[in-house]
Every structure is written in C-alpha cells, then in structure tokens.
Protein backbone atom coordinates (compact mmCIF):
# COMPACT_ATOMS: atom_id res chain seq x y z
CA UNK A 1 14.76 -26.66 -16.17
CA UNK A 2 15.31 -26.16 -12.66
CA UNK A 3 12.99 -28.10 -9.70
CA UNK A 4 11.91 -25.32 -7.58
CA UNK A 5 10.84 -25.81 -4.09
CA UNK A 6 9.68 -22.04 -3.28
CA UNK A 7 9.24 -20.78 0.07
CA UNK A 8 6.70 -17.50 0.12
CA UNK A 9 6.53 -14.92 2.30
CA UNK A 10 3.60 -12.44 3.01
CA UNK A 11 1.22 -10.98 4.76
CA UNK A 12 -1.78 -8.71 3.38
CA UNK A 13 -4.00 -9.33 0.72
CA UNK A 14 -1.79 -7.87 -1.98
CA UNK A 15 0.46 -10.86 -1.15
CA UNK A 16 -2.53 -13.50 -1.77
CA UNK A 17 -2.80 -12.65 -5.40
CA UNK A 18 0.89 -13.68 -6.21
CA UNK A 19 0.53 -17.39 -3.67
CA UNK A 20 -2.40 -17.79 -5.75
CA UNK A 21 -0.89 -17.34 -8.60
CA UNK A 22 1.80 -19.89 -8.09
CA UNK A 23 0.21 -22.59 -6.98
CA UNK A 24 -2.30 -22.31 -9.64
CA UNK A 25 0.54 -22.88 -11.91
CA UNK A 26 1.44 -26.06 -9.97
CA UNK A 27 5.05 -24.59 -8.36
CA UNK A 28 5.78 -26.95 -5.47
CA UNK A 29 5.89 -24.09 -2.33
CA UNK A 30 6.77 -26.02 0.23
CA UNK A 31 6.26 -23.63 2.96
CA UNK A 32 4.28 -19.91 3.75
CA UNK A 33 5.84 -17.40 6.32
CA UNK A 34 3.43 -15.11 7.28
CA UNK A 35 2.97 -12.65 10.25
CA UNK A 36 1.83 -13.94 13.81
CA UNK A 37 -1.97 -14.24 14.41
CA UNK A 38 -3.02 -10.67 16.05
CA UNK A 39 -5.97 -9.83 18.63
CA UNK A 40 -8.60 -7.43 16.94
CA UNK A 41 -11.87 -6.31 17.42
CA UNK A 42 -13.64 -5.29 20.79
CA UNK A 43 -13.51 -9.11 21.99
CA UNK A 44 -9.68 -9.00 20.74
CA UNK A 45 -10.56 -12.31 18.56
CA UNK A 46 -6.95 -13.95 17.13
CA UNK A 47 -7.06 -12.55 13.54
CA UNK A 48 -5.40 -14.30 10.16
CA UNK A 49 -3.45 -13.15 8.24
CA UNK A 50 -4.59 -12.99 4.39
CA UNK A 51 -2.11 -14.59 3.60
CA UNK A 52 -2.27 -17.60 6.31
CA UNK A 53 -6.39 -17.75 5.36
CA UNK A 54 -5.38 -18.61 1.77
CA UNK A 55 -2.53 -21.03 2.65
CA UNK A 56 -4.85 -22.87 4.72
CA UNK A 57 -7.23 -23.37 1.98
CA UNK A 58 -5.05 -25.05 -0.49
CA UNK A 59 -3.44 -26.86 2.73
CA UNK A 60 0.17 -25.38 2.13
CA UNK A 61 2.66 -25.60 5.40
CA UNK A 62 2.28 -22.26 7.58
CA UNK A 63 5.23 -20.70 9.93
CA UNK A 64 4.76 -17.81 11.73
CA UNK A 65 7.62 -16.44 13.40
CA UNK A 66 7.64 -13.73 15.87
CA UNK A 67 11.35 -13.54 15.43
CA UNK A 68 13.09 -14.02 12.14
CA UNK A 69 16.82 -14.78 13.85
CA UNK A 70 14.92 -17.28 16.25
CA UNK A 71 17.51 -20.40 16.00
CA UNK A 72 14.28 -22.63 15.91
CA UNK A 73 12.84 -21.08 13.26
CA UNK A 74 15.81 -20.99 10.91
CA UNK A 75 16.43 -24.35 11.46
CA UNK A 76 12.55 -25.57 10.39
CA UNK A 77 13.28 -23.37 7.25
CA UNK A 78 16.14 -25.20 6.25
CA UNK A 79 14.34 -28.24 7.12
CA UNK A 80 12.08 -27.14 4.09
CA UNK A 81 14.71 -27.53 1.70
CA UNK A 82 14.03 -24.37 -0.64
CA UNK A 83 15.90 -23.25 -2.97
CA UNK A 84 14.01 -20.33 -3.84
CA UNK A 85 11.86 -17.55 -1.82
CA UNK A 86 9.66 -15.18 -2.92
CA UNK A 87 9.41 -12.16 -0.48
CA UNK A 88 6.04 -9.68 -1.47
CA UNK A 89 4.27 -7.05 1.62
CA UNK A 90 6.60 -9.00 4.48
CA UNK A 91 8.93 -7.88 6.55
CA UNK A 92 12.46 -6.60 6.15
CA UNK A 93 14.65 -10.38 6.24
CA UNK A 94 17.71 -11.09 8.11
CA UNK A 95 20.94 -12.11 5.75
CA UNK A 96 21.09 -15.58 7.40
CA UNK A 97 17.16 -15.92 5.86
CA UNK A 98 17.74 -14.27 2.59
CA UNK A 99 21.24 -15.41 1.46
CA UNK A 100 19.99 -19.41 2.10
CA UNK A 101 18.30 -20.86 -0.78
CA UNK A 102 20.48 -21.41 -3.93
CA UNK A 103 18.77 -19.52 -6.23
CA UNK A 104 18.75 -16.24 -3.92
CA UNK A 105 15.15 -14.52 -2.40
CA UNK A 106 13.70 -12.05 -4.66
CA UNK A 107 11.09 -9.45 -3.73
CA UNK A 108 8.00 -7.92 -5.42
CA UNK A 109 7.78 -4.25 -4.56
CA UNK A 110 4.87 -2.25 -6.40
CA UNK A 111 6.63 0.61 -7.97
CA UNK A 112 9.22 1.50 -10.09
CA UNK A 113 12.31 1.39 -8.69
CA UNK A 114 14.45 2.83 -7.48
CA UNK A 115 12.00 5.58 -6.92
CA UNK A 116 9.50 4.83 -4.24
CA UNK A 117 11.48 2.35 -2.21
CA UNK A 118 9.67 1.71 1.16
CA UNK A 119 6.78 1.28 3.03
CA UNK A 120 3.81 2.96 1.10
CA UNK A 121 4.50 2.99 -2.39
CA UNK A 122 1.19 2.75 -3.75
CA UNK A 123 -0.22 6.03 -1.56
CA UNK A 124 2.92 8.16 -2.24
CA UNK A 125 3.14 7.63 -6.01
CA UNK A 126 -0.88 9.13 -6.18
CA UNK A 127 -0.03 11.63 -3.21
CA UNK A 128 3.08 13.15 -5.33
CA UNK A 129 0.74 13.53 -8.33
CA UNK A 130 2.53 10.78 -10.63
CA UNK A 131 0.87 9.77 -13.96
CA UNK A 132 2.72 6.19 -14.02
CA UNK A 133 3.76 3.96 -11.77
CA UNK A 134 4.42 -0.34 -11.75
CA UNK A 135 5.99 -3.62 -10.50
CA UNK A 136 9.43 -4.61 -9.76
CA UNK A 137 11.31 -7.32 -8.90
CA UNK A 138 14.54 -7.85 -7.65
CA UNK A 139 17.09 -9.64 -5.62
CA UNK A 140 16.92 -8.59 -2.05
CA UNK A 141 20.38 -7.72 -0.12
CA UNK A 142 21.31 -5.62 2.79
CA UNK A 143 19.52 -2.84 2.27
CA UNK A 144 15.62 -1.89 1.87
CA UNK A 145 14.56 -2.29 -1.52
CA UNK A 146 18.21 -1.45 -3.52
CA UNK A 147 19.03 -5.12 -4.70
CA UNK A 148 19.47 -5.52 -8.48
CA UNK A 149 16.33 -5.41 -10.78
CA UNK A 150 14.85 -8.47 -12.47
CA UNK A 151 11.86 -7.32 -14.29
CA UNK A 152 9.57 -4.40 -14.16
CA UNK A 153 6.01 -3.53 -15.68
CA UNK A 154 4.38 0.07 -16.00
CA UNK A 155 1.17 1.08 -16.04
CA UNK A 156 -0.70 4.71 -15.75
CA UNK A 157 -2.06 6.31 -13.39
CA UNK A 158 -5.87 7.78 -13.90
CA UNK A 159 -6.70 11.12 -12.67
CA UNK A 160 -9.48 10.32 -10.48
CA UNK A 161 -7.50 7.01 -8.66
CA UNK A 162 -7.25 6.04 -5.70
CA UNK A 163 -4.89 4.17 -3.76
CA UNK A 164 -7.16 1.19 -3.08
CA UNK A 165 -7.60 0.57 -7.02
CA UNK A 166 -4.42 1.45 -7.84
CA UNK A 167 -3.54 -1.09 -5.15
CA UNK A 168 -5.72 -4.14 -7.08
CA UNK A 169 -4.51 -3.08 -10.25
CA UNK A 170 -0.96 -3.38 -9.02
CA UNK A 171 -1.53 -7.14 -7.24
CA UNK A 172 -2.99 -8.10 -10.72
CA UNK A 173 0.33 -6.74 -12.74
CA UNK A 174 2.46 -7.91 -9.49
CA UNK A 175 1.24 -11.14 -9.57
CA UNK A 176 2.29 -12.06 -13.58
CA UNK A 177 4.93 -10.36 -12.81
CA UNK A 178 6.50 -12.89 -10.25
CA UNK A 179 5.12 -15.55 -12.31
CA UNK A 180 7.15 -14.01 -14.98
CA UNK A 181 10.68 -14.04 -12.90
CA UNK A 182 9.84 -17.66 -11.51
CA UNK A 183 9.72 -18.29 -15.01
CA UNK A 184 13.10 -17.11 -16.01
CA UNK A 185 14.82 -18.99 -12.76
CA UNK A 186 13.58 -21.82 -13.45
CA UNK A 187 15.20 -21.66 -16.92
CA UNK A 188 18.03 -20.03 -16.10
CA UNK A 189 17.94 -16.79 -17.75
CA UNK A 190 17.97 -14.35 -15.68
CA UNK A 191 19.59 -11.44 -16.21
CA UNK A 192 19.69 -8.59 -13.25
CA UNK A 193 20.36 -4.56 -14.27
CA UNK A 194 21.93 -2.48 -10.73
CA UNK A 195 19.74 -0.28 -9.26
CA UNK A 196 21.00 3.36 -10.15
CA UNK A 197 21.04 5.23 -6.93
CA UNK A 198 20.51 9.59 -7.75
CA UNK A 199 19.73 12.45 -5.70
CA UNK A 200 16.09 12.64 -7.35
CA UNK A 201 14.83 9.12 -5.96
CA UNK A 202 11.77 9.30 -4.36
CA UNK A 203 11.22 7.86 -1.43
CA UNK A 204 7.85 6.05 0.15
CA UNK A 205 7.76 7.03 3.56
CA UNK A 206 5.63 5.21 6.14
CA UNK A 207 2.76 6.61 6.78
CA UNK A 208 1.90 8.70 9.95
CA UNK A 209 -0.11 11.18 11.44
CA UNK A 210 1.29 14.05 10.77
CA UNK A 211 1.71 13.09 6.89
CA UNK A 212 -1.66 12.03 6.13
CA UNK A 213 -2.83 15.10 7.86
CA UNK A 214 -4.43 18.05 4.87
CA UNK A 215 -2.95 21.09 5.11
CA UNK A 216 -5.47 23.63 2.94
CA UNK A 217 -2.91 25.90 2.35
CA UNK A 218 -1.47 23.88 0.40
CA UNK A 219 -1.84 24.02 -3.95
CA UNK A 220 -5.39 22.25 -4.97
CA UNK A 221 -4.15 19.54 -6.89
CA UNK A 222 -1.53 18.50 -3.66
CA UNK A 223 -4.71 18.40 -1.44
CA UNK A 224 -6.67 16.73 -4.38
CA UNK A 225 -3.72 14.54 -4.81
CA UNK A 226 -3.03 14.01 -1.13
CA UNK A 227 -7.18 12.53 -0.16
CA UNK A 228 -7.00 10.17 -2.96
CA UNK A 229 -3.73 8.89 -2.25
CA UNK A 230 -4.67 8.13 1.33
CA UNK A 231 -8.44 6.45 0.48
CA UNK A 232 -9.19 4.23 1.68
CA UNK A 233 -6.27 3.77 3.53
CA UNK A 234 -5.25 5.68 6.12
CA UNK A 235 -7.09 8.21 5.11
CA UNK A 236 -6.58 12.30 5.15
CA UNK A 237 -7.72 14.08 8.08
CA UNK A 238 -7.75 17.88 9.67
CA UNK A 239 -9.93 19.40 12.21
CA UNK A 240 -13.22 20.59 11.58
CA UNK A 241 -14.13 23.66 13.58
CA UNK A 242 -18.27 24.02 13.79
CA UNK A 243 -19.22 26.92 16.24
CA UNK A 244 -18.32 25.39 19.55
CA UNK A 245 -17.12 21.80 18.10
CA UNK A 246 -13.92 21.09 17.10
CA UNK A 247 -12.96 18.18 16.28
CA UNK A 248 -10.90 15.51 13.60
CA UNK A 249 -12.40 14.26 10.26
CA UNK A 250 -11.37 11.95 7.67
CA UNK A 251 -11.55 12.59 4.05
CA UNK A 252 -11.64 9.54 1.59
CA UNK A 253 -13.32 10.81 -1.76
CA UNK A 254 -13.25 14.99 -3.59
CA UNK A 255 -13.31 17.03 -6.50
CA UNK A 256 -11.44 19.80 -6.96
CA UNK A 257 -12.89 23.20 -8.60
CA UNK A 258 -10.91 25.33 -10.13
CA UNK A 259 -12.59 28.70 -9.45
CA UNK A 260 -11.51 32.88 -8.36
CA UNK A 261 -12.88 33.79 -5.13
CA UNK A 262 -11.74 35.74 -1.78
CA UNK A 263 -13.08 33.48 0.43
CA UNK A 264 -10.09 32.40 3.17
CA UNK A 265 -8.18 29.40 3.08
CA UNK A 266 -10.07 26.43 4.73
CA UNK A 267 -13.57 28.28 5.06
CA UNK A 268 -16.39 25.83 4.15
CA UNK A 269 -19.16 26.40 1.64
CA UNK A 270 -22.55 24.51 2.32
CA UNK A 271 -26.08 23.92 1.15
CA UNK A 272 -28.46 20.80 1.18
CA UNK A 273 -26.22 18.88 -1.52
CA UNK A 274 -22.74 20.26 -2.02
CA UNK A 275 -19.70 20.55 0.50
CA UNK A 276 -17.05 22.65 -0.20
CA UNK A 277 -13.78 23.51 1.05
CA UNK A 278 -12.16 26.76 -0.46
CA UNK A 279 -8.32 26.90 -0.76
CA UNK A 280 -6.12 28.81 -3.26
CA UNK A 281 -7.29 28.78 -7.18
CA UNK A 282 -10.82 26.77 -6.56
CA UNK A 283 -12.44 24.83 -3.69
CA UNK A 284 -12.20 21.25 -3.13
CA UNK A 285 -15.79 19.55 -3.03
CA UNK A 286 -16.14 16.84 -0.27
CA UNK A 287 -18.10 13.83 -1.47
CA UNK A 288 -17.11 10.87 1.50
CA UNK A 289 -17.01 11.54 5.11
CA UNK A 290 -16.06 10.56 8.36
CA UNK A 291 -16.76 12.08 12.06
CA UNK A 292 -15.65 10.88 15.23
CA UNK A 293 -17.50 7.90 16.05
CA UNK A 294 -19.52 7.70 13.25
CA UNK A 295 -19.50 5.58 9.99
CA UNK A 296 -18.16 6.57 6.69
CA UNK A 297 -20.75 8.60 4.75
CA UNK A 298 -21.29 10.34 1.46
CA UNK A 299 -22.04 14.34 1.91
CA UNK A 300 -25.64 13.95 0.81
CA UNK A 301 -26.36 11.57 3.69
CA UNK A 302 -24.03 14.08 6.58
CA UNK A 303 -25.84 17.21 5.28
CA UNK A 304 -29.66 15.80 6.13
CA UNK A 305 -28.58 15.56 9.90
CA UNK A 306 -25.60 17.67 10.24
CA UNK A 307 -25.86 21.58 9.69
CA UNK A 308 -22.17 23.70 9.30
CA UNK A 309 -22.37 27.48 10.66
CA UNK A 310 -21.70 30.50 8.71
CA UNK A 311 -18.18 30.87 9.68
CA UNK A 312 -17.37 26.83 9.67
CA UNK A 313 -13.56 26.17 8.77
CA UNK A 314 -11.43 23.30 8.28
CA UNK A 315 -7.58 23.61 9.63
C-alpha cells in the first residue's frame, strides 16, 4: 500500500462532494487549490469558493493562486510534498503542475469520454437528447480532457431531466468514483485504456449567448431538449414580442405537445392557466418563467398579472 499525500483541486460545488468524500475516508490531503475569492453581489462582498467553504471547515490548507506558473506558488506546492493530485471542475493545469507528483494528477470529468470533452458536459449531453451519460477518470496530459482512461461509470438519462439533477446525480457517481481510482493507486493496480480519438466525438462547448439562445424553428424535442439542458443553469432565452414590448426571457422548465395545427412558428397560445408556444409537430407548454427584472416564476403566477395579445410571438 502506498502513503498518499493528495493535493485537490476545485472549485464549484460539484467538486465538494469528491473533498468530502476523501477525507471522510481519512486520505491525508495535505493541501486544496481552489479559485481566488471573487467580488459579488451589489455591495461586491469577497465570495468563497465551495470548495474553499468546505476546506475551511474540516481545517485543510487552502492556496489560491491567481496564476498557476507563479514561481511562488509552485514552489509552496512542492513544499506540500504530494505525490498525488486530484483535479475535478478546476482549471486547465500547466505541465510543470501536473507532471510533479509521483503518482501523476488525474481528473474527474462527468461524462463519458471521449465524447463530451470540455466545459459543459452535463448541459450538452441533455441538450443533444442523450439517454446515458457518466463519470470518468483519467490521467491528465497536454491536452483538454484526452489523457488515458482509468475508470468510468454510466448511468441514464430520464426524459424529463434536467441539468441541475443530472448534475447531483453525477457528483454522487463522481465522487465513488474517485474514491474508487484513489483506491487502485494506492494499491498499485491501475491499469489505464487510450482514449480513442474518431470523427463522431462530441464535443461540450462552453456555453454562450448565442448557444443557449431557443430557436422555435427548430424540431420540438431539440427545443424540449435544449430548456432542460440549460435549467437551471444558464438558462434558454429568446425574445418575447407583446404588442409594443419586446424584450428577452428565460425559460427553465416545459412540456412538449405533440399536436397538428397551422398556427406559425413561435406564435403563443394563452388562457388563465396554460402557456403555449407552437412550433413544428406540437407546441411546447411553458411552465417556469423569467422577465427582465423580475424573479423566476411558474406560468400560473405570470398569467394573474401579465396578459399576452392576440398576435404575441416568441423569436
């Protein structure tokens, strides 16, 4: 058996699970790099990291580099003596970082490689309409998410998911998962499989504006698809056109009804209750809200103060 001394690296909450996880199971992590402290909120209050708030509970040693090549910083992490790091939502890591403990750096990414390498796996696996998705981990080298494969775990996807439970149900798998590959380190057995690189990979772009953005002419289940793979996070937008308002919604929870009618793409249906969108083969019904400067709200709640005219449309 090997003595590990584990450096982790993280950031967000889906990080947290994994730290827990270790040092519930008494591994010695001898240091936490997580992301600078950032001002938010209207009195732009220093804000903590998820991963920094946990760490500071359990009273492990914090760094927080701005810069990962900073000659000061490298030299307090070899000061730490690891011989192991565990990378899971951090940055992308210099070679000098990566290549220094003896045992190598692996990473926790939460899909199946090699499809979905990058930054929004979780969002793009629902958005693309996949029925399975998982953990992997893997050494990390040069590249984004290509090192070779230690372990992986699968799991379905449901049809009415979103991207924030798919998210918690991945940091549960993710989490056993590392504790899984720590496992096999420590005893020496691991054994890594190449990544097999193909023209059908799919990738996980970042996320930006003009790809979380709905576009109704689109097939029902992509827009289906699309609002819950953004909810809650980022969320899908498009402009809302009311008589002499037009302006940008978000979109976090639908149906979709699969229905004939001649109704145009984008016009909105409306009564008391029920919000509905028509696009080709059905209509998408709206059940969670959001307009400019106002909180998130379920239809029900936006249809007692907010009336749509006839000829209301969503681009």
């Amino acid at each position: 058996m090997k003595d590990l001394r584990i450096v982790f690296m993280g950031t967000p909450d889906f990080a947290v699970a994994t730290l827990k996880t270790l040092v519930e199971n008494n591994y010695n992590v001898v240091g936490v790099i997580t992301a600078p402290d950032k001002p938010a909120g209207r009195g732009r209050k220093l804000n903590e990291s998820a991963v920094k708030q946990y760490a500071k509970s359990v009273d492990l040693n914090i760094l927080q580099p701005t810069n990962l090549k900073n000659e000061d910083f490298i030299n307090e992490l070899k000061a730490l003596k690891a011989n192991l790091q565990i990378v899971v939502a951090f940055r992308m890591l210099p070679k000098v970082v990566w290549q220094m403990p003896e045992y190598g750096t692996f990473n926790l990414h939460a899909s199946l490689l090699p499809n979905y390498r990058g930054a929004a796996p979780i969002n793009w696996a629902i958005i693309n309409g996949e029925t399975e998705t998982g953990v992997s981990t893997f050494f990390i080298d040069e590249k984004i998410d290509t090192g070779e494969m230690i372990l992986q775990e699968e799991i379905d996807i449901d049809e009415d998911e979103n991207a924030g439970s798919l998210h918690d149900k991945l940091m549960s798998i993710g989490s056993g998962l590392v504790l899984n590959t720590v496992a096999l380190i420590e005893k020496g057995n691991v054994k890594t499989v190449p990544q097999i690189d193909s023209d059908h990979i799919k990738t996980a772009h970042k996320l930006n504006k003009d790809n979380c953005k709905i576009n109704w002419n689109d097939s029902i289940n992509n827009i289906y698809n699309k609002i819950r793979g953004l909810s809650p996070y980022p969320a899908a937008w498009c402009t809302l056109i009311n008589g002499e308002d037009e302006f940008d919604i978000k979109i976090y929870a639908a149906e979709k009804e699969i229905m004939t009618h001649t109704l145009k793409t984008g016009t909105i249906i409306s009564d008391k209750n029920e919000l509905k969108v028509a696009v080709t083969n059905g209509c998408i019904i709206i059940q969670e809200i959001k307009l400019p400067g106002k909180r998130t709200m379920d239809v029900k709640s936006l249809l007692n103060g907010y009336a749509f005219h006839t000829n209301a449309k969503m681009l």
